[in-house]
N, C-alpha and C. Protein backbone atom coordinates (compact mmCIF):
# COMPACT_ATOMS: atom_id res chain seq x y z
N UNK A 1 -81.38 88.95 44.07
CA UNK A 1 -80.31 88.07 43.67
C UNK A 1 -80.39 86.79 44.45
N UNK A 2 -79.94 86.02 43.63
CA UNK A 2 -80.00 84.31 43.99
C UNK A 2 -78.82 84.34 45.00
N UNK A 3 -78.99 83.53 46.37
CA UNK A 3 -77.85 83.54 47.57
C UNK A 3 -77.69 82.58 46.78
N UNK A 4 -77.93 81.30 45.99
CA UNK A 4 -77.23 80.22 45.93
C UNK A 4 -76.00 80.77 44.42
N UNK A 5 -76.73 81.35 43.72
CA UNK A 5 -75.64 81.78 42.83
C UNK A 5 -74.53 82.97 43.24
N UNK A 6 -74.70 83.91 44.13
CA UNK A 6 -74.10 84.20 44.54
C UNK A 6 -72.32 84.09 45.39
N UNK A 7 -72.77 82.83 46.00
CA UNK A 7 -71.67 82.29 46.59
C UNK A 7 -71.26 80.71 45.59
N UNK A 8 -71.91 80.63 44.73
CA UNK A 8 -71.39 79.13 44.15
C UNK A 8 -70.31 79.62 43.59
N UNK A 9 -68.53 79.59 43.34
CA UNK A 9 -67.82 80.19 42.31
C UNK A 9 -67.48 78.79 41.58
N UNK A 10 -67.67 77.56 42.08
CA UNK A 10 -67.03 76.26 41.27
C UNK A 10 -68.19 76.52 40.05
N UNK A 11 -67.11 76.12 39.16
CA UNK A 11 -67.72 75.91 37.43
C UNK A 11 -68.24 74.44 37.26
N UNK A 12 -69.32 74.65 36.57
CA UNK A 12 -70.27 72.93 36.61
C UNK A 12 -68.83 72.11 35.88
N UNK A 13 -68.76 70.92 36.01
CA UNK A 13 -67.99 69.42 35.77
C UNK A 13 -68.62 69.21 34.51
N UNK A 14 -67.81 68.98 33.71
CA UNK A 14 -68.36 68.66 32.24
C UNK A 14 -68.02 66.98 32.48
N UNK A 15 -68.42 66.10 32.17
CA UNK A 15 -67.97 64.41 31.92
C UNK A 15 -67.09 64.69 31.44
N UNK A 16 -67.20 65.12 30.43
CA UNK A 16 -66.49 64.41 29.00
C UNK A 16 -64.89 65.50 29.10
N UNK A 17 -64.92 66.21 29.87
CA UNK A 17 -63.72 67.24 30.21
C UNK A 17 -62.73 66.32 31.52
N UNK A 18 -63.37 65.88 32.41
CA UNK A 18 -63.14 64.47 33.71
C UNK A 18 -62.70 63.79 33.13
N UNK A 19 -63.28 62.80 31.47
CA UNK A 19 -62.67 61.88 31.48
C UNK A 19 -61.71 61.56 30.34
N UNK A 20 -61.14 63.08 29.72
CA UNK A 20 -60.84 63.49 28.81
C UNK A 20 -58.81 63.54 29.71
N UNK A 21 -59.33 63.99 30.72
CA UNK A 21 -58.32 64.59 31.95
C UNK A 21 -57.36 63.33 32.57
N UNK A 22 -58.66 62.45 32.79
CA UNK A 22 -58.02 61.06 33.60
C UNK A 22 -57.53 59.73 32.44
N UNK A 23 -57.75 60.12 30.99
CA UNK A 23 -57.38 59.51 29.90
C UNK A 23 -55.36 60.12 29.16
N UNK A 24 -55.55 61.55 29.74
CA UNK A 24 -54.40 61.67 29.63
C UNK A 24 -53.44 61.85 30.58
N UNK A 25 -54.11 61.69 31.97
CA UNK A 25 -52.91 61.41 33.06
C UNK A 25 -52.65 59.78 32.87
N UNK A 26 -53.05 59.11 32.52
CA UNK A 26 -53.05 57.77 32.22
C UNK A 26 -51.87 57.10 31.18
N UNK A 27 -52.42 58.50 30.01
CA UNK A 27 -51.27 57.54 28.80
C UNK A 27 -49.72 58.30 29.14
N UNK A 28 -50.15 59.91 30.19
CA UNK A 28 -48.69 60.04 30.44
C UNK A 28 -47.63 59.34 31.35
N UNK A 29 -48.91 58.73 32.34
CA UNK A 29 -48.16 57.97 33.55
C UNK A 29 -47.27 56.73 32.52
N UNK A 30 -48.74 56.36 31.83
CA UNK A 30 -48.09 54.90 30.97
C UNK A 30 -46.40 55.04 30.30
N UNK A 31 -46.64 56.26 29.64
CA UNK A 31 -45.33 56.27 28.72
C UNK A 31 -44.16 57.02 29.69
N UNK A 32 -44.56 57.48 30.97
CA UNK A 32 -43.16 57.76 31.95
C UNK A 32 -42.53 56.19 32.35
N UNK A 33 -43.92 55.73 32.80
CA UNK A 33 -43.28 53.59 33.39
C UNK A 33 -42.78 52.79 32.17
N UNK A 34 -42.76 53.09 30.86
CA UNK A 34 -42.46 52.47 29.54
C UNK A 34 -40.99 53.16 29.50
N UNK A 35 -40.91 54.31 29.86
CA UNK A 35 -39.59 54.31 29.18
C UNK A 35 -38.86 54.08 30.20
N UNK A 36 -39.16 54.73 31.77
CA UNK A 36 -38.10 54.13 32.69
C UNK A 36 -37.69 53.21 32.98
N UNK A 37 -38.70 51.88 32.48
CA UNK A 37 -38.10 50.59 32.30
C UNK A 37 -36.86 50.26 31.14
N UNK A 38 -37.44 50.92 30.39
CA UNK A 38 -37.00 51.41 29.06
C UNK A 38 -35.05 51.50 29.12
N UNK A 39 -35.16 52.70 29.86
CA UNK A 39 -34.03 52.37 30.47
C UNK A 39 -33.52 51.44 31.71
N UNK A 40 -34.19 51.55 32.34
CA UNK A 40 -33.29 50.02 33.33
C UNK A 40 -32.98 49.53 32.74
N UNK A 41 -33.40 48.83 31.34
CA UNK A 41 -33.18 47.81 30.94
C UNK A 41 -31.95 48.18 30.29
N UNK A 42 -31.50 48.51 29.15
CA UNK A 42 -30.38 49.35 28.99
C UNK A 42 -29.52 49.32 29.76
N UNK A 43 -29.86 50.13 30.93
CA UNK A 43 -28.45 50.30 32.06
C UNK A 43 -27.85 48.47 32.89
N UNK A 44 -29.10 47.69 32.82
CA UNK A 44 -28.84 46.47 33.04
C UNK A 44 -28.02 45.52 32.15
N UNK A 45 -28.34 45.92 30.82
CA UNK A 45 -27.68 45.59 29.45
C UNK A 45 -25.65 45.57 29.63
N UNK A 46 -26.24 46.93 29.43
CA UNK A 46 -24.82 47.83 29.86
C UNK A 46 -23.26 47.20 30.99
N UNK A 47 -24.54 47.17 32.36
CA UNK A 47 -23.74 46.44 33.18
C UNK A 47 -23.21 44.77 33.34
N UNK A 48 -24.01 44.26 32.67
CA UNK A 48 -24.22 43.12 32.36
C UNK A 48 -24.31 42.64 30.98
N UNK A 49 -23.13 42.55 30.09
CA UNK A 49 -23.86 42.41 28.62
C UNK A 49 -24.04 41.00 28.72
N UNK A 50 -24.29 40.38 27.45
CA UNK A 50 -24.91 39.07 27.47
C UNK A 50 -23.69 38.57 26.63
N UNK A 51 -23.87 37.22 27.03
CA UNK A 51 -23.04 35.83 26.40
C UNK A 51 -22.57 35.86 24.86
N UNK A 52 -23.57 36.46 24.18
CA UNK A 52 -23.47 36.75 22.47
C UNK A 52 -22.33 37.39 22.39
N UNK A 53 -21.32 38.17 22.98
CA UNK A 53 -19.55 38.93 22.90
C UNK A 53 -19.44 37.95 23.02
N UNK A 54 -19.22 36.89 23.52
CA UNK A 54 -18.25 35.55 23.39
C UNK A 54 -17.21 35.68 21.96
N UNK A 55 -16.31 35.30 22.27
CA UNK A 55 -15.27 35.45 21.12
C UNK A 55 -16.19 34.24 20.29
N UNK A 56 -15.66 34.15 19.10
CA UNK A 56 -16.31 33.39 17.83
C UNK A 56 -15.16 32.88 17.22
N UNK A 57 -15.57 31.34 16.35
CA UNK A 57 -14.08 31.50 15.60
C UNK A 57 -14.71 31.23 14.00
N UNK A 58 -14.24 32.64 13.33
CA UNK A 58 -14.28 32.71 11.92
C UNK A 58 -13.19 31.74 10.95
N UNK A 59 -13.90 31.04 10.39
CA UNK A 59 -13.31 30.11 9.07
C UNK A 59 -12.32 31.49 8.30
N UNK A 60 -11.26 30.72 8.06
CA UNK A 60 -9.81 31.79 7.07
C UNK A 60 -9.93 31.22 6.12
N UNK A 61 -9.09 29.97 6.20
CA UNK A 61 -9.10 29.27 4.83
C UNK A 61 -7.85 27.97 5.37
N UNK A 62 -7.08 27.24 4.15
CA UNK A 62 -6.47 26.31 4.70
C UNK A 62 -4.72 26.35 4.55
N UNK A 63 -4.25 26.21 5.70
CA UNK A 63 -3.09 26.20 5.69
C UNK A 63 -2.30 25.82 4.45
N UNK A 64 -2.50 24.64 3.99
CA UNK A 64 -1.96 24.31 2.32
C UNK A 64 -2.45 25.14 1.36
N UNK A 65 -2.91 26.23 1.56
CA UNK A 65 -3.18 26.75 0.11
C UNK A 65 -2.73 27.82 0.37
N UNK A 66 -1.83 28.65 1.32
CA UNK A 66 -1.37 29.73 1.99
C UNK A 66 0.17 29.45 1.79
N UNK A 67 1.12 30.25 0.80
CA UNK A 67 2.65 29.72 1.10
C UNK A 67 3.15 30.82 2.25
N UNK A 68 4.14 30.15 2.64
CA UNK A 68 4.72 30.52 3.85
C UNK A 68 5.69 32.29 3.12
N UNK A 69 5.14 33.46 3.81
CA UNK A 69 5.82 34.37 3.43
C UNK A 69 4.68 35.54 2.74
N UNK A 70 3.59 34.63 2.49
CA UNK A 70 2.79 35.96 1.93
C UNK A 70 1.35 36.07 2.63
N UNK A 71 0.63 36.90 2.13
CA UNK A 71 -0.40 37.66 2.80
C UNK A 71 -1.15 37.57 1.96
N UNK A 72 -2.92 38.10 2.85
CA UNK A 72 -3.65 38.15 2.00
C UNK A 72 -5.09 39.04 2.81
N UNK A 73 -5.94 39.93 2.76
CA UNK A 73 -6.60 40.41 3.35
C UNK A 73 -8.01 40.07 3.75
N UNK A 74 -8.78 39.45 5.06
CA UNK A 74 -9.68 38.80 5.53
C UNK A 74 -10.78 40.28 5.66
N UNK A 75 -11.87 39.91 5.28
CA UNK A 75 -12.75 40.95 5.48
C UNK A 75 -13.70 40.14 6.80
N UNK A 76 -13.78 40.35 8.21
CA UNK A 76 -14.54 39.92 9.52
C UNK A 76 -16.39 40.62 8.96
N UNK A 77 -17.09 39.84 9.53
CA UNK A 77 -18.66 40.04 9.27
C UNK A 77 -18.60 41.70 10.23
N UNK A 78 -17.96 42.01 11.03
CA UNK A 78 -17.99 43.26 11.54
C UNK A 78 -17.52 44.35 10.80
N UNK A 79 -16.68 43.84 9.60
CA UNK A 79 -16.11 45.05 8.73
C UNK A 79 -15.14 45.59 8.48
N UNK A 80 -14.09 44.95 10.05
CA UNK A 80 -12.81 44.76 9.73
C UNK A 80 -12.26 44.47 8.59
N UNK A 81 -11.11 45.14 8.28
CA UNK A 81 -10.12 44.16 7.47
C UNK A 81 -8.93 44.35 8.06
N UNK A 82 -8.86 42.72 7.36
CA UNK A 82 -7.63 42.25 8.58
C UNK A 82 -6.55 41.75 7.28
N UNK A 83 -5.36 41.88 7.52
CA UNK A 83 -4.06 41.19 6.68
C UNK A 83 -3.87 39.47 7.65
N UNK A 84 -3.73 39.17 7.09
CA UNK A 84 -2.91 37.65 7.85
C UNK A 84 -2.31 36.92 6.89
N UNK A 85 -0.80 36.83 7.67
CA UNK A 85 0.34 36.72 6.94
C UNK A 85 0.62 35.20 7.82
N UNK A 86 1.69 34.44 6.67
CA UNK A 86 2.00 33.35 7.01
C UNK A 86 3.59 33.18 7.24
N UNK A 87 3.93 33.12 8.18
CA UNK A 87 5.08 33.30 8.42
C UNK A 87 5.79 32.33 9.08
N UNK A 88 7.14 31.67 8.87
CA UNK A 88 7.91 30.47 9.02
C UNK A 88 7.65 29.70 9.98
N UNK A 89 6.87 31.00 11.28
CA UNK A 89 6.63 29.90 12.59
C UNK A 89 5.38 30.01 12.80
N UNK A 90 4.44 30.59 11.51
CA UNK A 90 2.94 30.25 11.82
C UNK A 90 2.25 31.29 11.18
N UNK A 91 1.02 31.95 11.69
CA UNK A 91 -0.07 32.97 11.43
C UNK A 91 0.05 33.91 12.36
N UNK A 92 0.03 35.09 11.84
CA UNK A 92 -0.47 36.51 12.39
C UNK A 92 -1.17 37.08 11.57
N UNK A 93 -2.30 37.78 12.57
CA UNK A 93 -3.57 38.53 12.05
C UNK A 93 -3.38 39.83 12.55
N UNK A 94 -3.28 40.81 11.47
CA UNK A 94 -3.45 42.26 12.12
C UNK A 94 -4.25 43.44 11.15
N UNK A 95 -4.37 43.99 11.93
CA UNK A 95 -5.85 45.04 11.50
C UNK A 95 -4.32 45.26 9.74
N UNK A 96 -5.02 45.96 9.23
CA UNK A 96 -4.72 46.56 7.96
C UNK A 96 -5.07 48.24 8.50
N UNK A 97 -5.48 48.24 9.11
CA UNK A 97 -5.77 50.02 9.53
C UNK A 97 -4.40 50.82 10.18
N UNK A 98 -3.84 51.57 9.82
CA UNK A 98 -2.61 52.47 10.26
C UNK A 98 -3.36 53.26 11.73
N UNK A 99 -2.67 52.81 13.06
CA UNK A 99 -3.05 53.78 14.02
C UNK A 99 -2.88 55.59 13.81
N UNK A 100 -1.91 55.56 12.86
CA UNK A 100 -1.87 56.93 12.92
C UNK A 100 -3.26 58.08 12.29
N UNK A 101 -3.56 57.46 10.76
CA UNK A 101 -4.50 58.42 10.70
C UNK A 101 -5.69 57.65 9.59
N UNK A 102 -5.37 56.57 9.77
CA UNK A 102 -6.36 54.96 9.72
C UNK A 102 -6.26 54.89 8.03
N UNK A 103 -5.19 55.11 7.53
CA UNK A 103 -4.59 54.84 6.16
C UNK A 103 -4.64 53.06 6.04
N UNK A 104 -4.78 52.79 5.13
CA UNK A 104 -4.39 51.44 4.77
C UNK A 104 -2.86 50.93 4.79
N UNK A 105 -2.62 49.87 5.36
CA UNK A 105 -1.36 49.12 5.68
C UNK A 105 -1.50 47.71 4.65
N UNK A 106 0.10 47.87 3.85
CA UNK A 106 -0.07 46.56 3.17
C UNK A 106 1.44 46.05 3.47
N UNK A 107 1.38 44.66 3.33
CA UNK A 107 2.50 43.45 3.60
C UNK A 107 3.55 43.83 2.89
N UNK A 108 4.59 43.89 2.65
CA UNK A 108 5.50 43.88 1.95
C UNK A 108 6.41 42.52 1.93
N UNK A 109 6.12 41.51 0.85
CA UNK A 109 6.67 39.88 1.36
C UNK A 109 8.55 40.48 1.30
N UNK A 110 8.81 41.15 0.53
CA UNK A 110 10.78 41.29 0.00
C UNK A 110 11.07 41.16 1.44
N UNK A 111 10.70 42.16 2.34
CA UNK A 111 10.93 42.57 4.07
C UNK A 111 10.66 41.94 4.84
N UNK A 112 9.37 41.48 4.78
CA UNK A 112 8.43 40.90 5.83
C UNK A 112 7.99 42.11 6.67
N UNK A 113 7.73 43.67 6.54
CA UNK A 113 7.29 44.38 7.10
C UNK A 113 5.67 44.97 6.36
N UNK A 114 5.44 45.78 7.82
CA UNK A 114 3.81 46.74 6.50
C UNK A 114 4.37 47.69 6.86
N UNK A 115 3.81 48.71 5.50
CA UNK A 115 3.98 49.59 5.71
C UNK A 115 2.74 50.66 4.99
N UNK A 116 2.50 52.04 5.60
CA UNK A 116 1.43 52.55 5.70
C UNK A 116 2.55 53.84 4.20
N UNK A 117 1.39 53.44 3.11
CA UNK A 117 2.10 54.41 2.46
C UNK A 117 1.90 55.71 2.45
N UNK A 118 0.64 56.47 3.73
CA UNK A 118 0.70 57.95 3.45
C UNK A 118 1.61 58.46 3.99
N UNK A 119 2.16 58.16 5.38
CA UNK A 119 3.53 59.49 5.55
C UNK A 119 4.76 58.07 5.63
N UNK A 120 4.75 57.14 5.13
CA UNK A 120 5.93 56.08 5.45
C UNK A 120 5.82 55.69 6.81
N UNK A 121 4.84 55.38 7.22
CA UNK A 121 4.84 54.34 8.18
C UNK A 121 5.61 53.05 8.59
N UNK A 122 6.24 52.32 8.97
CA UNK A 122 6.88 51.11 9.18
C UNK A 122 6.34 50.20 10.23
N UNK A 123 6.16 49.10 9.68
CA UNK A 123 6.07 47.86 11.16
C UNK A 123 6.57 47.07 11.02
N UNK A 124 7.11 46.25 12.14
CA UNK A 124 7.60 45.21 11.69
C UNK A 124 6.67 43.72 11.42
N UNK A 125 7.07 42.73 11.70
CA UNK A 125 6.32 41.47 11.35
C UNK A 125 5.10 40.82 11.91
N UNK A 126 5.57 41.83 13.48
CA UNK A 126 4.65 41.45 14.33
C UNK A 126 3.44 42.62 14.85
N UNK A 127 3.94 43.61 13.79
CA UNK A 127 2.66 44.74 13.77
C UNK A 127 3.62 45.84 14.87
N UNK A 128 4.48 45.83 15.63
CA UNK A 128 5.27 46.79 16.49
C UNK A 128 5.88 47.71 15.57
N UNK A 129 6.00 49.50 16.30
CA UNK A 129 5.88 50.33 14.46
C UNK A 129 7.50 50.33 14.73
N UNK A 130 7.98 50.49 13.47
CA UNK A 130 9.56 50.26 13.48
C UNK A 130 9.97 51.97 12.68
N UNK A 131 9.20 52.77 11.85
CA UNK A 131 9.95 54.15 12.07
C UNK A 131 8.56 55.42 11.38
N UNK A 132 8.47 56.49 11.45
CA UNK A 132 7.58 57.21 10.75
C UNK A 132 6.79 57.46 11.62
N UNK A 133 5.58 57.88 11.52
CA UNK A 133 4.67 58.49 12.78
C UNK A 133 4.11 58.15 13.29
N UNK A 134 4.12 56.45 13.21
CA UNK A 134 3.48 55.32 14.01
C UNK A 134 4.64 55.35 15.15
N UNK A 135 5.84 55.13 14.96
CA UNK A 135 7.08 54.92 15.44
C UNK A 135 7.28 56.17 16.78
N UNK A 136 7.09 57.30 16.15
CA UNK A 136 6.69 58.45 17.18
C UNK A 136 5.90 58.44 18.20
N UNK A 137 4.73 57.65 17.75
CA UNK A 137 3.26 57.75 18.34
C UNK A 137 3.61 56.41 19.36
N UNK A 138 4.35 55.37 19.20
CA UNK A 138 4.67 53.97 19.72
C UNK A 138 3.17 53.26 19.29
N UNK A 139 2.54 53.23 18.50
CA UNK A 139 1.30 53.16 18.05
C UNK A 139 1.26 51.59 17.24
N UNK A 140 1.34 50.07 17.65
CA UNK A 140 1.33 49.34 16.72
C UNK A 140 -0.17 49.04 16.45
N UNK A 141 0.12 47.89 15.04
CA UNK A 141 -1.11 47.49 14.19
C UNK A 141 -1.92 46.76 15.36
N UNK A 142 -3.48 46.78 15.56
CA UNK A 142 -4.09 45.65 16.38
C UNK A 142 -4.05 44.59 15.84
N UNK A 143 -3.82 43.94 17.28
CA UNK A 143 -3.78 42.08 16.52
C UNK A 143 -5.16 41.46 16.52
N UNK A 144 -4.93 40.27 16.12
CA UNK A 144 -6.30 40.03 16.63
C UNK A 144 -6.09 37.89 16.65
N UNK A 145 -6.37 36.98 17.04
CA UNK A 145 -6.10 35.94 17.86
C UNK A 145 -6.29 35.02 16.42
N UNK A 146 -4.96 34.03 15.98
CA UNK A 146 -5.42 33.18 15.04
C UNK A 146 -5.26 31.51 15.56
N UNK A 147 -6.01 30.89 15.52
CA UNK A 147 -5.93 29.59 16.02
C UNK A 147 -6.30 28.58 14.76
N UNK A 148 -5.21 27.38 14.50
CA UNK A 148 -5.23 26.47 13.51
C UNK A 148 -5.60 25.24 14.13
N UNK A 149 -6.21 24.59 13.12
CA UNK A 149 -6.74 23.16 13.62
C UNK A 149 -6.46 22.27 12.81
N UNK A 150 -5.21 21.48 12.91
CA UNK A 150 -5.24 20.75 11.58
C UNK A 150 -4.80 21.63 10.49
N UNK A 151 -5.49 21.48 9.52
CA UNK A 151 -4.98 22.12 7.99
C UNK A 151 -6.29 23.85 8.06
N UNK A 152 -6.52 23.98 9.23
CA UNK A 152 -7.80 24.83 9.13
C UNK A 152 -7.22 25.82 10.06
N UNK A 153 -7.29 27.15 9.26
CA UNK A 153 -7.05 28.61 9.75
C UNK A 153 -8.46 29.19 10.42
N UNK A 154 -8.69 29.30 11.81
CA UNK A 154 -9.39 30.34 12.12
C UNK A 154 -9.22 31.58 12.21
N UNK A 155 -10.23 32.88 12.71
CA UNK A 155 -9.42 34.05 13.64
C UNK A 155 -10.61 33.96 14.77
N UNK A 156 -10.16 34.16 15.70
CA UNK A 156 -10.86 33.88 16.87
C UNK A 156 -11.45 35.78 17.34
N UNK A 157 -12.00 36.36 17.44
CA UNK A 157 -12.86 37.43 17.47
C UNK A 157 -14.46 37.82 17.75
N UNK A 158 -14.41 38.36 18.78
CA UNK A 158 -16.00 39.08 18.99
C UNK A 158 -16.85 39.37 17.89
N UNK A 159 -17.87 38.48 18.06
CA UNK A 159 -18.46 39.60 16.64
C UNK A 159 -20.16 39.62 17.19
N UNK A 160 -20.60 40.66 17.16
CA UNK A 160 -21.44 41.50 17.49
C UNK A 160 -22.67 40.66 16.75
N UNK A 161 -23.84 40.28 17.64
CA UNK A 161 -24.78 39.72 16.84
C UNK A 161 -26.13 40.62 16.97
């Protein structure tokens, strides 16, 4: 018997097995440093969002073509819909969504209230709930910021780019 085979137990090195080995510690290292940046970046995002939330101001329409007392429903590029009503001492904008169980809310000009017609909801003018299960909940309509310029209705709002 061969002493050299005897004691050799390492198995011959194939190349192509070496560089088969160091090709995929490579693309795994690669794609661990891709995504952990991956996330930093994200969590940097996160902590820091960028300038683009800046409130925005969306075109409404024009004060003269709006009579004082009625409403009309703004659809926002985010998807909102919004009511904005014109009322003796100006504009209010408020979601059309019922906090209670996100029913639709419409103006009622006779009152000057909304009201949510699945369980009788009530609000008053300024979106604060005045009786029904909004009223329970103390739950009013969200507002959302209207600024006029001249004869020109904005709504002033975040919108996601």
């Amino acid at each position: 018997m061969d002493k050299k085979s005897k004691f050799n137990t390492e198995t011959p090195t194939d190349p192509a097995s070496t560089r088969r080995e160091f090709m995929s510690n490579v693309f795994m290292g690669s794609g661990l440093v891709v995504s952990h940046l991956f996330a930093a970046g994200l969590g940097i995002r996160y902590l820091y969002p960028s300038e683009k939330d800046a409130k925005q101001r969306l075109f409404v329409g024009l004060k003269s073509e709006i009579a004082p007392g009625t409403a009309f429903t703004y659809q926002a590029p985010g998807g909102q819909s919004i009511n904005i009503v014109r009322q003796t001492t100006g504009f209010i904008a408020l979601s059309d969504v019922c906090p209670h169980l996100g029913c639709r809310v419409h103006f009622e000009p006779s009152n000057g209230t909304f009201i949510c017609p699945c369980h009788d909801g009530h609000f008053d003018a300024n979106g604060s709930p005045i009786s029904g299960p909004p009223a329970e909940m103390g739950a009013a309509l969200p507002k959302y910021d209207i600024v006029t310029d001249g004869d020109i209705i904005y709504l002033e709002m975040v919108v996601k780019s």
